[in-house]
C-alpha atoms as a PDB file:
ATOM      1  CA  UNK A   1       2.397 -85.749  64.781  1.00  0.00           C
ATOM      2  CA  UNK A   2       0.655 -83.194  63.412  1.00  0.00           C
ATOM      3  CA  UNK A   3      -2.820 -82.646  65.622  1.00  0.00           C
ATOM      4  CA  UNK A   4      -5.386 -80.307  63.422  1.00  0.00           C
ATOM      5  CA  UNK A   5      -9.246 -79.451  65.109  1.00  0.00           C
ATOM      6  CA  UNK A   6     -12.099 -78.632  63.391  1.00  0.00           C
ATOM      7  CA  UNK A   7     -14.673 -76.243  65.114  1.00  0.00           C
ATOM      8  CA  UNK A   8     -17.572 -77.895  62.980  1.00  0.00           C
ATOM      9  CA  UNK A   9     -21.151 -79.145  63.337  1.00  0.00           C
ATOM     10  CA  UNK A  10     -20.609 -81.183  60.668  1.00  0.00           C
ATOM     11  CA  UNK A  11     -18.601 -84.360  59.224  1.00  0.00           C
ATOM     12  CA  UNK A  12     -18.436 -83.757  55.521  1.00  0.00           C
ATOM     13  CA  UNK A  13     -15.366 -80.982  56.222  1.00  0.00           C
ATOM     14  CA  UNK A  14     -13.572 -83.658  58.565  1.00  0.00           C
ATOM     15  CA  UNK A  15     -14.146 -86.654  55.897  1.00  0.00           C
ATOM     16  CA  UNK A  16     -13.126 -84.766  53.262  1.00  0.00           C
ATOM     17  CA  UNK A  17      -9.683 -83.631  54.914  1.00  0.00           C
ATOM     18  CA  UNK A  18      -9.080 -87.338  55.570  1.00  0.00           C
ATOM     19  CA  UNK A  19      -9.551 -88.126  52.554  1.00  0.00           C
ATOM     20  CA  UNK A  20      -7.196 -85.687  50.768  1.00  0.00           C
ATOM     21  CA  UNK A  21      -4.712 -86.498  53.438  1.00  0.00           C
ATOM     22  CA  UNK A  22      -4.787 -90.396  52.529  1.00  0.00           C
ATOM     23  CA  UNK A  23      -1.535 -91.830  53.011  1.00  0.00           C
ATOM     24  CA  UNK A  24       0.037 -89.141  55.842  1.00  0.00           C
ATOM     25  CA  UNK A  25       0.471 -91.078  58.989  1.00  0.00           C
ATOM     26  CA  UNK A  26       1.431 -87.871  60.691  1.00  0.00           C
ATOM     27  CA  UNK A  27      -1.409 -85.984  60.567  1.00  0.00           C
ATOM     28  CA  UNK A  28      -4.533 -86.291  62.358  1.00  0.00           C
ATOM     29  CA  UNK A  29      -7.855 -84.340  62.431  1.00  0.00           C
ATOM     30  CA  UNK A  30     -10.690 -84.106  65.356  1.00  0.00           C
ATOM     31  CA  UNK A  31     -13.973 -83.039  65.187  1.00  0.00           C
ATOM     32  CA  UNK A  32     -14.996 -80.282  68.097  1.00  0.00           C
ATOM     33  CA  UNK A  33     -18.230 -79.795  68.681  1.00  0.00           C
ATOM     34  CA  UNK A  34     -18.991 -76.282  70.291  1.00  0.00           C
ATOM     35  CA  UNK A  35     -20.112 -77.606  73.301  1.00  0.00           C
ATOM     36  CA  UNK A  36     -16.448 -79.003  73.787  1.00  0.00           C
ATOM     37  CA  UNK A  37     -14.506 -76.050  72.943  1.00  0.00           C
ATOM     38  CA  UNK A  38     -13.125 -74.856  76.173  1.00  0.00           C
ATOM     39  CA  UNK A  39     -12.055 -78.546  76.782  1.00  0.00           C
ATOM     40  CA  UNK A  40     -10.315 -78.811  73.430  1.00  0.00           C
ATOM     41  CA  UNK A  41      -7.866 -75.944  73.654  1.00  0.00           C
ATOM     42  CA  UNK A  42      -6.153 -77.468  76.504  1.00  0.00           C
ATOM     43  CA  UNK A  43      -4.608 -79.944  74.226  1.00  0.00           C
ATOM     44  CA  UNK A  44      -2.895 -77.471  72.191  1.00  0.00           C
ATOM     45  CA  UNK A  45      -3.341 -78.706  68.829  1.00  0.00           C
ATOM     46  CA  UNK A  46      -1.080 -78.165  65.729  1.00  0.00           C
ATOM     47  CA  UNK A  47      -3.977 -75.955  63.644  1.00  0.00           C
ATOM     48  CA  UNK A  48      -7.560 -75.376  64.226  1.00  0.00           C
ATOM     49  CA  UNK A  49     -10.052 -75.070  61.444  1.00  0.00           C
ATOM     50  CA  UNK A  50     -12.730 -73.132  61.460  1.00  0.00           C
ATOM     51  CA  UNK A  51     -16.164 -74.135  59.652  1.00  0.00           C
ATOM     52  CA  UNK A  52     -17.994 -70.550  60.525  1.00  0.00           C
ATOM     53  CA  UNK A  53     -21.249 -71.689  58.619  1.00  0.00           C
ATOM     54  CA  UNK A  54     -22.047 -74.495  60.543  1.00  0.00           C
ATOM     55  CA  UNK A  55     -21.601 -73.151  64.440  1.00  0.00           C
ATOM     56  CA  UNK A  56     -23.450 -71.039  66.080  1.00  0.00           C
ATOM     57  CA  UNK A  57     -20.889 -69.291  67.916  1.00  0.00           C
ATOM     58  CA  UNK A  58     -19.988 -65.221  67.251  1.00  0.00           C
ATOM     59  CA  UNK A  59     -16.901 -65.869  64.954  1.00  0.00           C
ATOM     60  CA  UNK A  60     -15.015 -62.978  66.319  1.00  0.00           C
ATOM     61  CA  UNK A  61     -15.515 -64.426  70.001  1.00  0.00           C
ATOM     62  CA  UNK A  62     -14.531 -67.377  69.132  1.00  0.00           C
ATOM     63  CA  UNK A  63     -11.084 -65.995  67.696  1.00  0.00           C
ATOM     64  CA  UNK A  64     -10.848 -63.957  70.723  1.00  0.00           C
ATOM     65  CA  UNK A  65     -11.109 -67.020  72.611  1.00  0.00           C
ATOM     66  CA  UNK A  66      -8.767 -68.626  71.400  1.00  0.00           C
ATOM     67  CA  UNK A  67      -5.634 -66.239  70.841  1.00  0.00           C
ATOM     68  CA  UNK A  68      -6.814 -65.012  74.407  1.00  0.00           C
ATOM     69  CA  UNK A  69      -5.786 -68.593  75.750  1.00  0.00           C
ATOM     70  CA  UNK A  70      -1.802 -68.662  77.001  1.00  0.00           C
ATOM     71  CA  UNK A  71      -1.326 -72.300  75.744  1.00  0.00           C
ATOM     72  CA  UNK A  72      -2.524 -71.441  72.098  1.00  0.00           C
ATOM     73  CA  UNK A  73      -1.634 -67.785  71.840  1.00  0.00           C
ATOM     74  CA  UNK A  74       0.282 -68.598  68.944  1.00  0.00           C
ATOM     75  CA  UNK A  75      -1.708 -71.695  67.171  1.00  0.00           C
ATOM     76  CA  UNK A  76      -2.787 -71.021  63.761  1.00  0.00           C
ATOM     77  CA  UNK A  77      -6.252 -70.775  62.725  1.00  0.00           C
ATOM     78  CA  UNK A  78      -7.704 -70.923  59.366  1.00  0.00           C
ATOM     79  CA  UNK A  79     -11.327 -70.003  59.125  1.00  0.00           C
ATOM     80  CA  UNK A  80     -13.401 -71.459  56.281  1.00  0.00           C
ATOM     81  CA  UNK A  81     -16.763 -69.289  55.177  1.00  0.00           C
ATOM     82  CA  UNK A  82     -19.259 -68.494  52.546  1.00  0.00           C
ATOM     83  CA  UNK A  83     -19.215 -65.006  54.150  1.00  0.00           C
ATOM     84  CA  UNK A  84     -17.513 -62.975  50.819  1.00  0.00           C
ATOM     85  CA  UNK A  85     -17.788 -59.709  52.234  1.00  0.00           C
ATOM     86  CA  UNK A  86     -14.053 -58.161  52.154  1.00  0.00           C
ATOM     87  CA  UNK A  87     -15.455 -56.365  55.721  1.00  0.00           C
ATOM     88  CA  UNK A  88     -16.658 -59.510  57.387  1.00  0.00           C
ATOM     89  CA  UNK A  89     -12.935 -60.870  56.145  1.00  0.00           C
ATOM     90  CA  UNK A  90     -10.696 -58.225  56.903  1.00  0.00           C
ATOM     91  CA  UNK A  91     -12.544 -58.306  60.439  1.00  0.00           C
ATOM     92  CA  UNK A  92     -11.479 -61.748  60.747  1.00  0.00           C
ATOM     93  CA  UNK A  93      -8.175 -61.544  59.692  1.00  0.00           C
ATOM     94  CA  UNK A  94      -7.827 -58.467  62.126  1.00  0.00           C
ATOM     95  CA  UNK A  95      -8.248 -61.212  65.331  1.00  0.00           C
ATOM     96  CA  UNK A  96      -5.257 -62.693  63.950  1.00  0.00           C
ATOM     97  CA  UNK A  97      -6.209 -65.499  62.249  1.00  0.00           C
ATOM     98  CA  UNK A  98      -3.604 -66.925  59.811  1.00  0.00           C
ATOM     99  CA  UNK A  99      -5.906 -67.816  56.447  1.00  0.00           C
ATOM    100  CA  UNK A 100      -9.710 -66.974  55.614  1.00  0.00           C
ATOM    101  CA  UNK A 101     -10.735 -69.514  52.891  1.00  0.00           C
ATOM    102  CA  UNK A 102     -13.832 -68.811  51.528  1.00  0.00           C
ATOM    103  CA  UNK A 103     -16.047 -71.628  50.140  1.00  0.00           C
ATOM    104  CA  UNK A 104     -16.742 -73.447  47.952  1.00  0.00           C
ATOM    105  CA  UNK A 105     -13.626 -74.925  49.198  1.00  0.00           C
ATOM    106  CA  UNK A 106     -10.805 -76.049  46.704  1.00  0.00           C
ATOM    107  CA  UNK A 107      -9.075 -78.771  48.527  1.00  0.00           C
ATOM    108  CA  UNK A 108      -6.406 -78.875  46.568  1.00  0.00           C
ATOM    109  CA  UNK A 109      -5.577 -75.183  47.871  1.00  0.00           C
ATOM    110  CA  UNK A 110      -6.600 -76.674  51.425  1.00  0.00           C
ATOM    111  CA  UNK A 111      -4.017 -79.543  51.395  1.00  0.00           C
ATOM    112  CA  UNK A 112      -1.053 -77.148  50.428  1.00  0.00           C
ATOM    113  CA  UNK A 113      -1.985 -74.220  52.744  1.00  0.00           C
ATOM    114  CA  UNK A 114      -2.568 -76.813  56.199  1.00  0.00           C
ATOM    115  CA  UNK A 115       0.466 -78.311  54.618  1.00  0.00           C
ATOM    116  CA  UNK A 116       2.688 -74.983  54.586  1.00  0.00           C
ATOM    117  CA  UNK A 117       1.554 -73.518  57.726  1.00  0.00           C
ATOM    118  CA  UNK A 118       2.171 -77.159  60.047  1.00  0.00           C
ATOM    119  CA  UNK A 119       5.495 -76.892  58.340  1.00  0.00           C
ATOM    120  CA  UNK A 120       6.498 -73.254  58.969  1.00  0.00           C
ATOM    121  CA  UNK A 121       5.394 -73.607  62.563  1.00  0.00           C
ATOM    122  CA  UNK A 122       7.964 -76.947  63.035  1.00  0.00           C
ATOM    123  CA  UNK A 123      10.613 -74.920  61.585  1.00  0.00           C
ATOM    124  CA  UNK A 124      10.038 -72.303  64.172  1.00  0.00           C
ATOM    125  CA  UNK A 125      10.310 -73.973  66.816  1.00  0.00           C
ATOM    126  CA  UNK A 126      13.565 -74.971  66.310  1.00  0.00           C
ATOM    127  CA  UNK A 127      14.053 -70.858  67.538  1.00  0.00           C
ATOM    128  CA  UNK A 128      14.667 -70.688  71.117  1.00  0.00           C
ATOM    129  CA  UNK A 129      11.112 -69.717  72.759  1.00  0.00           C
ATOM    130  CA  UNK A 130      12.349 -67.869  75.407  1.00  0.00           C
ATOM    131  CA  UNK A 131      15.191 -65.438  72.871  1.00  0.00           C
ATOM    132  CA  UNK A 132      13.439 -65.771  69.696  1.00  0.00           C
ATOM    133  CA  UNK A 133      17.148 -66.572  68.098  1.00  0.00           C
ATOM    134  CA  UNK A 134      17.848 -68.932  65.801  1.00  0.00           C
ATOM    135  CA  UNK A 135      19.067 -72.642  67.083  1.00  0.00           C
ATOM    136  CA  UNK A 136      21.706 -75.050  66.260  1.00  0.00           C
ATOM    137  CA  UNK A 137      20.160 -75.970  62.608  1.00  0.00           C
ATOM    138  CA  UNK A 138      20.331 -72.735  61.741  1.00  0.00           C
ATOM    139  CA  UNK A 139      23.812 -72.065  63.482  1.00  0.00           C
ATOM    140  CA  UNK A 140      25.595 -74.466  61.421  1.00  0.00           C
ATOM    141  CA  UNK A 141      24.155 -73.521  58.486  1.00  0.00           C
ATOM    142  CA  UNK A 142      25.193 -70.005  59.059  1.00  0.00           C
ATOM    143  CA  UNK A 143      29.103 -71.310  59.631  1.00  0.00           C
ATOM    144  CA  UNK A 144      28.762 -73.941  56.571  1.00  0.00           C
ATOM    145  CA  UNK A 145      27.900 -71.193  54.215  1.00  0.00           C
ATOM    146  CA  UNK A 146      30.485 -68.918  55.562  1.00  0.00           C
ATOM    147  CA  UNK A 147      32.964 -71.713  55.659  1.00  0.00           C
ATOM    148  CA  UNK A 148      32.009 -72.361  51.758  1.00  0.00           C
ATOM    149  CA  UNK A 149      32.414 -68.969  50.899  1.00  0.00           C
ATOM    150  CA  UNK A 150      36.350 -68.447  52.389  1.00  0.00           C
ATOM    151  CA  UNK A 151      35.853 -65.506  53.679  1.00  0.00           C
ATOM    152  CA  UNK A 152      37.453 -63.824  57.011  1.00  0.00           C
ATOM    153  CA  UNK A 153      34.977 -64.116  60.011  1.00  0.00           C
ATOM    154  CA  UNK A 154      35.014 -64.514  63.620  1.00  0.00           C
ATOM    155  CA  UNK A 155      32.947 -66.639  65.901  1.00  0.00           C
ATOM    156  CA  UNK A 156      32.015 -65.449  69.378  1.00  0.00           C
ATOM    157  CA  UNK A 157      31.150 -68.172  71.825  1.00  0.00           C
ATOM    158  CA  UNK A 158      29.360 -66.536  74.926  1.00  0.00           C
ATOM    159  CA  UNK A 159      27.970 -68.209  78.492  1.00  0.00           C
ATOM    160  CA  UNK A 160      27.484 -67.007  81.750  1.00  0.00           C
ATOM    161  CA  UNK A 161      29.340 -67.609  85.068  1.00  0.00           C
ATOM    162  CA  UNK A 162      27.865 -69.198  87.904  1.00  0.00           C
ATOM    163  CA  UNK A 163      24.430 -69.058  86.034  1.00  0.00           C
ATOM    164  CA  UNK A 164      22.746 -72.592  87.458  1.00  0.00           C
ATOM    165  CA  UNK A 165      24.350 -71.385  91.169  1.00  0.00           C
ATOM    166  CA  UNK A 166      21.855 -67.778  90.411  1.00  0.00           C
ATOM    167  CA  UNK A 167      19.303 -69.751  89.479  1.00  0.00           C
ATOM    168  CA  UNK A 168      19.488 -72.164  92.551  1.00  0.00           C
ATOM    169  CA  UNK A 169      18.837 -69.111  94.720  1.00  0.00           C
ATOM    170  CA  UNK A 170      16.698 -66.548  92.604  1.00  0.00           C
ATOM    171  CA  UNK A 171      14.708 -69.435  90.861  1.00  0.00           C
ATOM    172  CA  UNK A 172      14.586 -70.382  87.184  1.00  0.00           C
ATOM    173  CA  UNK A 173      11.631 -67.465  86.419  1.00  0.00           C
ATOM    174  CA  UNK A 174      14.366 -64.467  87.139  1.00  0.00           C
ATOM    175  CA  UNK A 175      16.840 -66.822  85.554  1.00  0.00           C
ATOM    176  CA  UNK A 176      15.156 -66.532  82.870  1.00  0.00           C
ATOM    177  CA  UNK A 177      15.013 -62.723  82.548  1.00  0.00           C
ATOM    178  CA  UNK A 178      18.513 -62.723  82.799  1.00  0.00           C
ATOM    179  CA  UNK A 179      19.187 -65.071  79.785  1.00  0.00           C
ATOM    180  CA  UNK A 180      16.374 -62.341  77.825  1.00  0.00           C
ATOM    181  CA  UNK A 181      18.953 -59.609  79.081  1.00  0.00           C
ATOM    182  CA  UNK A 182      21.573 -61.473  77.619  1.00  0.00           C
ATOM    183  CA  UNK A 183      20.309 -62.106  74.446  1.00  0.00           C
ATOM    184  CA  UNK A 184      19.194 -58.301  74.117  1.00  0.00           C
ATOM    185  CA  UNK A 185      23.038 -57.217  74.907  1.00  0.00           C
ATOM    186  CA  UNK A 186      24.467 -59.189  72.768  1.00  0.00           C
ATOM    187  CA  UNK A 187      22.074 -58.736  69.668  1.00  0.00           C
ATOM    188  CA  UNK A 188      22.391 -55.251  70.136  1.00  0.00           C
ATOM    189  CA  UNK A 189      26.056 -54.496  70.252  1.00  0.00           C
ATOM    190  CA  UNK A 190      26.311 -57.373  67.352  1.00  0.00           C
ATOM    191  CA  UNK A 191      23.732 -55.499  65.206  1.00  0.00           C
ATOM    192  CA  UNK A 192      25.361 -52.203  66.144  1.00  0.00           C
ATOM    193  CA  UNK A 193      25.746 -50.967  62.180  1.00  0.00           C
ATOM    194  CA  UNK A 194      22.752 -50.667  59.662  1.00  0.00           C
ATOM    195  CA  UNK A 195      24.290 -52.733  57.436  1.00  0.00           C
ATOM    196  CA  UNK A 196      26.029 -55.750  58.830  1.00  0.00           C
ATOM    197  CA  UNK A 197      25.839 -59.356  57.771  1.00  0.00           C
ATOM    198  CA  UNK A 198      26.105 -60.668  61.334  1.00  0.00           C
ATOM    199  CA  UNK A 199      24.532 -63.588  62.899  1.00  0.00           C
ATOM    200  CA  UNK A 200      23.211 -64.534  66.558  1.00  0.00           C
ATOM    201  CA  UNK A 201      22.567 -67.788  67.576  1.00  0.00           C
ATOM    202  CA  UNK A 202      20.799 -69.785  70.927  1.00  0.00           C
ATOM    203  CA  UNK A 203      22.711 -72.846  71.278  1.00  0.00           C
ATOM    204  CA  UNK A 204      20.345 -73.033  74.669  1.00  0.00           C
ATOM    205  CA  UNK A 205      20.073 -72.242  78.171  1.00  0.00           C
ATOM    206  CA  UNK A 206      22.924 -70.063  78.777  1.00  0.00           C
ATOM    207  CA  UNK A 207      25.014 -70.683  75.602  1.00  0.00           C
ATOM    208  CA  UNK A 208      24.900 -68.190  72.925  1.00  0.00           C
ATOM    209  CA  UNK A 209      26.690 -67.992  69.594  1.00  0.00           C
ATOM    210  CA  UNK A 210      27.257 -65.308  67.369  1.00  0.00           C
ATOM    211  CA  UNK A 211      29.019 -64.751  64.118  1.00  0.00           C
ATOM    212  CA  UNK A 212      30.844 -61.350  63.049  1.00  0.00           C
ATOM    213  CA  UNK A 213      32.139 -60.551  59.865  1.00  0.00           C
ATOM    214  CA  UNK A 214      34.070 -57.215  61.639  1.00  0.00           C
ATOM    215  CA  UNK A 215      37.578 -57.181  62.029  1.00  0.00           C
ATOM    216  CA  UNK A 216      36.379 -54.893  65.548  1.00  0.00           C
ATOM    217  CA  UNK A 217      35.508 -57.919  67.017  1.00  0.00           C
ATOM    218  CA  UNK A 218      37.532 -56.871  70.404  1.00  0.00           C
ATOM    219  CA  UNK A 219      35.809 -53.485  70.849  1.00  0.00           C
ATOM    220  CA  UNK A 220      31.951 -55.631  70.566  1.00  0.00           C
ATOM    221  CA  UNK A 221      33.144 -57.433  72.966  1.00  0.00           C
ATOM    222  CA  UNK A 222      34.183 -55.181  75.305  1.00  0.00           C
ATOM    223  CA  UNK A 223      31.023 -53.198  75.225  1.00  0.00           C
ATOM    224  CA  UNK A 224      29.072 -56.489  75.656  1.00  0.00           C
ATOM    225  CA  UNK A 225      31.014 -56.881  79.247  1.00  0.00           C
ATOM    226  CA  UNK A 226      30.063 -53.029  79.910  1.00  0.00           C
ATOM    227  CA  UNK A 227      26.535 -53.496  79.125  1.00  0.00           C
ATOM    228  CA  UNK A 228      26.337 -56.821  81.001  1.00  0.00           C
ATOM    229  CA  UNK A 229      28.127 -55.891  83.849  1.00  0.00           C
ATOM    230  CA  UNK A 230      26.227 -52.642  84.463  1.00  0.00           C
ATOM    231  CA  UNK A 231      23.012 -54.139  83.461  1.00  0.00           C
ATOM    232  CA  UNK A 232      23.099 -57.396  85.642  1.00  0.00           C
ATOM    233  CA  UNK A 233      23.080 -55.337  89.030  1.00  0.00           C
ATOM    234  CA  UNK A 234      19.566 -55.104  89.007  1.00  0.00           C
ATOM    235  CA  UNK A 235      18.651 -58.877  89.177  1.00  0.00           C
ATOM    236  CA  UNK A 236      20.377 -59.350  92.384  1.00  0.00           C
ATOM    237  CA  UNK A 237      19.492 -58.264  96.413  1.00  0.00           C
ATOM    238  CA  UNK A 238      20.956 -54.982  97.624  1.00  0.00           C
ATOM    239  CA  UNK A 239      22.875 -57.344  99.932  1.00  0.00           C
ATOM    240  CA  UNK A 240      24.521 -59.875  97.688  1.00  0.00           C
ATOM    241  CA  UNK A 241      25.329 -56.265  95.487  1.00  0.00           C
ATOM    242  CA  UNK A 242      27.199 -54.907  98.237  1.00  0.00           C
ATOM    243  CA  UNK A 243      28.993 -57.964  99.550  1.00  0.00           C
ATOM    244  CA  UNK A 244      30.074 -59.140  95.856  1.00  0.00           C
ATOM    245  CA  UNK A 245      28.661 -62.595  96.094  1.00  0.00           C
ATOM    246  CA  UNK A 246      25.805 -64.744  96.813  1.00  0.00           C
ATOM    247  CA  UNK A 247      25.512 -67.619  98.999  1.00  0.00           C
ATOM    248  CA  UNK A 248      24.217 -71.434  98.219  1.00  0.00           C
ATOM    249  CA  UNK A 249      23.868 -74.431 100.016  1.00  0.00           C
ATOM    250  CA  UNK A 250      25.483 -77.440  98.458  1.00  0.00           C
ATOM    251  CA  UNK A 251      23.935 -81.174  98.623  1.00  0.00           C
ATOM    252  CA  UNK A 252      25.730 -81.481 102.044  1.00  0.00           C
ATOM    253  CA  UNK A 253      23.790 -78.011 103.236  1.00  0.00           C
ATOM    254  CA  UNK A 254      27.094 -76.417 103.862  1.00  0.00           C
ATOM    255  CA  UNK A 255      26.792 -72.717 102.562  1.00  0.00           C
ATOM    256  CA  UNK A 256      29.392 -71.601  99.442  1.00  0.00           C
ATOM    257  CA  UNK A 257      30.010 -68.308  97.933  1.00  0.00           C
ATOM    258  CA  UNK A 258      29.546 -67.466  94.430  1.00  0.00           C
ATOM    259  CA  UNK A 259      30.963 -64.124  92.399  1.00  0.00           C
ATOM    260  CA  UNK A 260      28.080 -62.721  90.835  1.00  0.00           C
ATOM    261  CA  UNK A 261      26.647 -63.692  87.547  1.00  0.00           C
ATOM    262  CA  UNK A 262      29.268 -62.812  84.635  1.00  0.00           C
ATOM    263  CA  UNK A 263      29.689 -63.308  81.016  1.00  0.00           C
ATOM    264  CA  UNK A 264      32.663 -65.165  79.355  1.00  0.00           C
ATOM    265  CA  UNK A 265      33.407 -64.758  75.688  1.00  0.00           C
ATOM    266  CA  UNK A 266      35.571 -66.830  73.353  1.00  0.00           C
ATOM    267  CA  UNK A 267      36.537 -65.278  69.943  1.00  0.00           C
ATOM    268  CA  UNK A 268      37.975 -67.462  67.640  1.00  0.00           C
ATOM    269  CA  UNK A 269      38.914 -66.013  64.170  1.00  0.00           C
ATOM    270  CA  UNK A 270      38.602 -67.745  61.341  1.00  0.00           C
ATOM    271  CA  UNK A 271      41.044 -67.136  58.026  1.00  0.00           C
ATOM    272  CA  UNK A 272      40.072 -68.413  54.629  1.00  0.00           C
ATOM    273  CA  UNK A 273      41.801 -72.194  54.917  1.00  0.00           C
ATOM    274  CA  UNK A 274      42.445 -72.551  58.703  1.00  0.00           C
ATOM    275  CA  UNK A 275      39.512 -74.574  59.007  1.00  0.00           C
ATOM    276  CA  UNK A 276      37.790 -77.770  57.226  1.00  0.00           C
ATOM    277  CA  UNK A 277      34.694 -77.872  58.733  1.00  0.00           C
ATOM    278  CA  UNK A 278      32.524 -76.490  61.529  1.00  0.00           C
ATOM    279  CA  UNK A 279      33.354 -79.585  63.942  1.00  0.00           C
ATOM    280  CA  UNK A 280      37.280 -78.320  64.372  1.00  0.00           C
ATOM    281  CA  UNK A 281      35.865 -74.189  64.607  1.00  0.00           C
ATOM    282  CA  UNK A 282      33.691 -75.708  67.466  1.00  0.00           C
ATOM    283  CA  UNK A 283      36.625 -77.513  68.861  1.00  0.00           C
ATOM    284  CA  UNK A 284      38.832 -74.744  68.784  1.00  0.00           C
ATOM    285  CA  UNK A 285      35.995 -72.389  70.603  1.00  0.00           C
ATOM    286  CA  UNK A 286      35.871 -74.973  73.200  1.00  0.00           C
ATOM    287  CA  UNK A 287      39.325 -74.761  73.765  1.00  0.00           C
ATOM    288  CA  UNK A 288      39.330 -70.758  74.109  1.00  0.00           C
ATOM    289  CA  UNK A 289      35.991 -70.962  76.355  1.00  0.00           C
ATOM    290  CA  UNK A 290      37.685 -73.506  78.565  1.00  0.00           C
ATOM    291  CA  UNK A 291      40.687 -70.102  79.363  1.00  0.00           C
ATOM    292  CA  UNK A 292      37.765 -67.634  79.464  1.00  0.00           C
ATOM    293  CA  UNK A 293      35.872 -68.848  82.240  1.00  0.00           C
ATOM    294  CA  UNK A 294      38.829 -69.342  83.814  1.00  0.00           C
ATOM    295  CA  UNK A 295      39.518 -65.860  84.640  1.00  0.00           C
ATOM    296  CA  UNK A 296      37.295 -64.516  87.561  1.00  0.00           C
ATOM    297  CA  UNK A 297      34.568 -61.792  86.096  1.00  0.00           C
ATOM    298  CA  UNK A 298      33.544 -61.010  82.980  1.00  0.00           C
ATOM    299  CA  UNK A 299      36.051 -61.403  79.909  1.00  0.00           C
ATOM    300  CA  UNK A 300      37.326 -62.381  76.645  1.00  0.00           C
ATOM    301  CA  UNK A 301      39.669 -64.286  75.791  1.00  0.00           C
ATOM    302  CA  UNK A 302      40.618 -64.527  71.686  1.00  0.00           C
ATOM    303  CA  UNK A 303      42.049 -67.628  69.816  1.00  0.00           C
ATOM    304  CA  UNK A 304      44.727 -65.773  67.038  1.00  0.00           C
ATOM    305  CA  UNK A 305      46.240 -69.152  66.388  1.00  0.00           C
ATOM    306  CA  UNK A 306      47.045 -69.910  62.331  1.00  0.00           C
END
């Protein structure tokens, strides 16, 4: 459902978008008054609308106001004026508001641009919030097109080791931080050449994907282990550092030692022809991830089989 406000005094902007919206069960529009503004913006709506001729509010405050709010920091806002002045609309624009229509309104123009922007903003969220990387859709469509194209690449499946165990103790917050560490590491050492037609993935929580077109697969992942393992020190006590391990208590309350957090890789090449489809490549990585965090620390293990 697709939940658009208007900050409006009036009805004809409201009946009108209803109107041209006839038919679309999945989109719905509410009137805010300015009384009810502060109210409002806890609901986090899709889009708000902005009729600046009919309130009484100071535009810019009001666009302050609500990209200053955590919940709709990144809500789109289209503000709809008679104001022509290229000043008053670069101002606007400047408090990062995503359109300035200015009236009389085409509502043809209207339709498409609420249209575009409630779509772009669905397709973006299907990138991990917390990473920014691209999710599963686009995952498989990265390996379907390189699939099609029967080309030599290799596919890096990477988690981390005793990651819900860290998280038990330390609390999901630094948990957190540590999967943004992760995600930096590996983009960085993926993306290590200007020019490179590489790919990184979220799959979510811990799981991360990425896709290399490099026959120096090996040596990224090596340096991915380096950086990890020098990088993760910081996120635990001096204590558990110098003992080597951390302690949690289990359901029964009996205390049990964990290594510290490390990162498994599993490389799986893949040769023009060895595989049909991205169901068997995932298969295959399973297998390989399965040895990998089998071996205590940080390491790679890489599926060479025809």
């Amino acid at each position: 459902m697709q939940v658009v406000y208007l900050i409006d005094n009036e009805e004809k902007l409201k009946k009108e978008l209803i109107r041209a919206f006839n038919g679309e069960k999945n989109y719905r529009f509410y009137q805010i008054k300015k009384e009810n503004i502060e109210e409002a913006l806890k609901d986090i709506p899709s889009l708000i609308i902005i009729n600046e001729d009919t309130i009484d509010n100071d535009i810019i405050e009001l666009c302050r106001k609500i990209k200053d709010n955590d919940d709709n920091a990144i809500t789109p806002t289209i503000v709809i004026s008679s104001n022509t002045s290229r000043e008053h609309r670069v101002r606007i624009l400047k408090e990062s508001v995503t359109y300035y229509i200015k009236k009389p309104i085409d509502f043809e123009y209207l339709y498409y641009t609420i249209k575009n922007i409630t779509n772009l903003l669905y397709v973006n969220r299907k990138v991990s919030p917390l990473t920014n990387l691209p999710g599963n859709v686009q995952i498989q469509a990265e390996m379907k097109k390189r699939l099609w194209k029967k080309e030599y690449f290799v596919m890096l499946y990477l988690d981390l080791d005793n990651f819900k165990a860290y998280n038990d103790v330390y609390g999901f917050v630094q948990g957190d931080e540590i999967i943004k560490l992760t995600a930096r590491i590996i983009t960085k050492n993926i993306h290590l050449k200007e020019e490179d037609n590489n790919f990184v993935g979220h799959i979510g929580g811990d799981d991360f994907i990425a896709i290399l077109e490099d026959h120096d697969f090996e040596k990224i992942c090596q340096n991915i282990i380096i950086d990890f393992d020098n990088s993760i020190k910081k996120y635990f006590s001096d204590i558990d550092l110098k003992r080597g391990y951390f302690e949690v208590p289990n359901r029964k309350g009996i205390i049990e030692e964990f290594p510290l957090t490390s990162i498994s890789i599993a490389a799986v090449e893949v040769p023009a022809g060895r595989f049909h489809n991205t169901l068997e490549i995932s298969e295959a990585g399973a297998q390989v991830k399965h040895l990998s965090k089998s071996i205590p620390g940080s390491t790679y293990v890489i599926d060479r089989r025809k």
